[in-house]
C-alpha atoms as a PDB file:
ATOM      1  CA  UNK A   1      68.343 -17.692 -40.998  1.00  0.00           C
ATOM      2  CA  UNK A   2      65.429 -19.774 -42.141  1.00  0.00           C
ATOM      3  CA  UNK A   3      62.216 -17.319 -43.175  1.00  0.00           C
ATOM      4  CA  UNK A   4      58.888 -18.593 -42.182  1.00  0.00           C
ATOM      5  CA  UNK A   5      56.153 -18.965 -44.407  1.00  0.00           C
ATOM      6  CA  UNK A   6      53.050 -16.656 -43.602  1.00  0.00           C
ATOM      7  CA  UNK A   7      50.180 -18.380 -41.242  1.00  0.00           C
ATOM      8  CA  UNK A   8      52.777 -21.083 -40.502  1.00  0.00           C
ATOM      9  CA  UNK A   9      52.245 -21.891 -36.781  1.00  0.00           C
ATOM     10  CA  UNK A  10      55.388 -21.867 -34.387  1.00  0.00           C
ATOM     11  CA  UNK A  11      56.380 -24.439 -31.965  1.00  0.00           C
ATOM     12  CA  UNK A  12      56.036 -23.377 -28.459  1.00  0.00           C
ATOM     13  CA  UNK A  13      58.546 -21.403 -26.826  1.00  0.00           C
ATOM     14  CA  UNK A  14      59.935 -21.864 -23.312  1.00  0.00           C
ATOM     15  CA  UNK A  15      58.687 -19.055 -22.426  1.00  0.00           C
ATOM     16  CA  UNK A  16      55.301 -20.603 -23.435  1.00  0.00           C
ATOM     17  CA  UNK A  17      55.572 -23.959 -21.511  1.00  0.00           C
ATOM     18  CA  UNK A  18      56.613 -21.973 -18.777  1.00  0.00           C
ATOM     19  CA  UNK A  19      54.671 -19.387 -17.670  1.00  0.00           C
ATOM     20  CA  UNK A  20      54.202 -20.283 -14.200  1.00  0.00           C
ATOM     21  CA  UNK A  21      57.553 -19.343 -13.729  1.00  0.00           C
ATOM     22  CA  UNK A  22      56.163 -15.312 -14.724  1.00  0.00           C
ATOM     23  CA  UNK A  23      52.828 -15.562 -13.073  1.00  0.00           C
ATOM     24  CA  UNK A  24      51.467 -16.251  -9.346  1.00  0.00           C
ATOM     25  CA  UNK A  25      47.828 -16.563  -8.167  1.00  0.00           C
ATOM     26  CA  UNK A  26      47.316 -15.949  -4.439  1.00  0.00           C
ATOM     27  CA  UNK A  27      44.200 -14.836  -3.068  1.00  0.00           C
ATOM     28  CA  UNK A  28      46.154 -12.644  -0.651  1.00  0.00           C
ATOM     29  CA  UNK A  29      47.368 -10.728  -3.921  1.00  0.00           C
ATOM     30  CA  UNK A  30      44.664  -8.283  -5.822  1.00  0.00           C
ATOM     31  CA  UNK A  31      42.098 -10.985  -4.467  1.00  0.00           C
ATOM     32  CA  UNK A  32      43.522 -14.199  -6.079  1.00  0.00           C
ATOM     33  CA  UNK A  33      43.766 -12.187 -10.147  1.00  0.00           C
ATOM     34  CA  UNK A  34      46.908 -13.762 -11.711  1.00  0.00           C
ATOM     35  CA  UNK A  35      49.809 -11.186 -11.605  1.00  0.00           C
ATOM     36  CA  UNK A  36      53.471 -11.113 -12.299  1.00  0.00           C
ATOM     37  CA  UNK A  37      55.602 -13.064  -9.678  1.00  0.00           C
ATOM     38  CA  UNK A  38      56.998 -10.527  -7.359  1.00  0.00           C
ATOM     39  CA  UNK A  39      54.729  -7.663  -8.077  1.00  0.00           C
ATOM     40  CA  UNK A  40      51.491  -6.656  -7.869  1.00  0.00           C
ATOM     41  CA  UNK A  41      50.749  -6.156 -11.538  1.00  0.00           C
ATOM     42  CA  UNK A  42      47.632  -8.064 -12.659  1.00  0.00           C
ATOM     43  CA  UNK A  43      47.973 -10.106 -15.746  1.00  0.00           C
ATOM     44  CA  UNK A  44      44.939  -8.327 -17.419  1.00  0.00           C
ATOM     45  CA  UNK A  45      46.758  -4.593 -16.923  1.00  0.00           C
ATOM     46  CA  UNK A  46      49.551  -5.711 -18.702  1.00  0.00           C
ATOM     47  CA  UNK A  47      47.225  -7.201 -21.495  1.00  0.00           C
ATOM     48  CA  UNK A  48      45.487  -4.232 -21.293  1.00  0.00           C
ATOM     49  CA  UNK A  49      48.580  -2.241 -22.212  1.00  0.00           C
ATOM     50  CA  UNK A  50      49.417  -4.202 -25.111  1.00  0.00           C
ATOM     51  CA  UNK A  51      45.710  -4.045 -26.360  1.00  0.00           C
ATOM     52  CA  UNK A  52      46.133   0.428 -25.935  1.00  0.00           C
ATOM     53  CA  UNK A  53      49.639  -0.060 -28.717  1.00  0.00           C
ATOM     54  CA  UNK A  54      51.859  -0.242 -25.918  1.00  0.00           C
ATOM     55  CA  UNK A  55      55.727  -1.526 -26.741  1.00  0.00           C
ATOM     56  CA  UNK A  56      57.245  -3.983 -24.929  1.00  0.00           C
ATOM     57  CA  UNK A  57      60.041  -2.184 -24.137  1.00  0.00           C
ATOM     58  CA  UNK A  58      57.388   0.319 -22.462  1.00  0.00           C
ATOM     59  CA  UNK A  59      55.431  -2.111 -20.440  1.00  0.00           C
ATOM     60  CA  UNK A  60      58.932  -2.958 -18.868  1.00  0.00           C
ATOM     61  CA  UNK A  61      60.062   0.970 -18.021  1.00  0.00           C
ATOM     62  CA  UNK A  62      56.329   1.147 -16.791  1.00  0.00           C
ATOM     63  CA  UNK A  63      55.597  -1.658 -14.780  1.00  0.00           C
ATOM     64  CA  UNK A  64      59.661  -2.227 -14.090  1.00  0.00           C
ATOM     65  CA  UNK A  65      59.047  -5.936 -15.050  1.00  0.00           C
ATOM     66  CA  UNK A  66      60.582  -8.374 -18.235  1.00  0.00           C
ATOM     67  CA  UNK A  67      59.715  -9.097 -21.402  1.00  0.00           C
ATOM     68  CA  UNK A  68      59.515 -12.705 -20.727  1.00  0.00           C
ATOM     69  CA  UNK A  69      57.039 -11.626 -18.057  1.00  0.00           C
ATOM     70  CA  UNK A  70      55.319 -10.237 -20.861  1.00  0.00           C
ATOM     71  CA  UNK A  71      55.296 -13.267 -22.524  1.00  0.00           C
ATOM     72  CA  UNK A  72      54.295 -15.240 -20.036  1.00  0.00           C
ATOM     73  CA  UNK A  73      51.016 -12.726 -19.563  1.00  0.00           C
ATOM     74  CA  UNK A  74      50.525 -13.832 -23.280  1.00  0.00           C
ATOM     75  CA  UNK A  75      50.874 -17.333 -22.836  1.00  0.00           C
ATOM     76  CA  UNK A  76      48.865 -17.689 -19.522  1.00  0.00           C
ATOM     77  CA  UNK A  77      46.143 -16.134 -21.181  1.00  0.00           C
ATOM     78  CA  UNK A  78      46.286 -18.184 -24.315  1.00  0.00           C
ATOM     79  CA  UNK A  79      46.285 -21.247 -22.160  1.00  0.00           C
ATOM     80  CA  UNK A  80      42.969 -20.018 -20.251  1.00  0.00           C
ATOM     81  CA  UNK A  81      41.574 -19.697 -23.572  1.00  0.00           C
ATOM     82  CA  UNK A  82      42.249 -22.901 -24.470  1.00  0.00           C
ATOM     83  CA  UNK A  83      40.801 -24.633 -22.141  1.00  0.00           C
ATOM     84  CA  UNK A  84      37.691 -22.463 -21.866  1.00  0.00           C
ATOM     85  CA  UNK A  85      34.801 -23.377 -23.401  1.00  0.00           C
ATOM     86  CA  UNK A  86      32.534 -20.886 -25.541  1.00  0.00           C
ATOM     87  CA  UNK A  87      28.839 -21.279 -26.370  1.00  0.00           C
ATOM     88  CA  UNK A  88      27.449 -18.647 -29.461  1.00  0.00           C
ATOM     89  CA  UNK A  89      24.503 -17.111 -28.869  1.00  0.00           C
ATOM     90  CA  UNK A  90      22.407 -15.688 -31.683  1.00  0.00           C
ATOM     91  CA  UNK A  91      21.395 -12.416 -31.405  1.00  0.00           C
END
């Protein structure tokens, strides 16, 4: 297996391209917040989890939902923040 070189960046995954497969917005669900297809587990609580140390494997048991759903949270939110602009402010 080929060992990556630290900082390199990696090509995106599937998983990546394809979160909208993982994640629905419908304002008839938690008020239009983005959550996992199928449930009603906000995006944000499962970012939340991984933010608090939480394993994947945990977030799963917890919120009986996939890792590539976790993914997807990741990549949904790293899209938003992509296309989001941001303005500093000096304090």
């Amino acid at each position: 297996m080929k060992k990556e070189k630290p900082g390199k960046v990696k090509e995106p995954s599937a998983v990546y391209e394809n979160w909208k497969n993982h994640i629905a917005i419908n304002p008839k669900i938690r008020g239009g917040k983005p959550v996992i297809k199928g449930t009603r587990v906000p995006v944000e609580i499962i970012l939340g989890s991984l933010a608090a140390g939480m394993a994947f494997k945990e977030i799963c048991r917890s919120y009986s939902i996939t890792t590539a759903d976790i993914q997807a949270c990741l990549a949904f939110s790293a899209k938003i923040l992509q296309e989001e602009k941001f303005l500093a402010i000096p304090r």
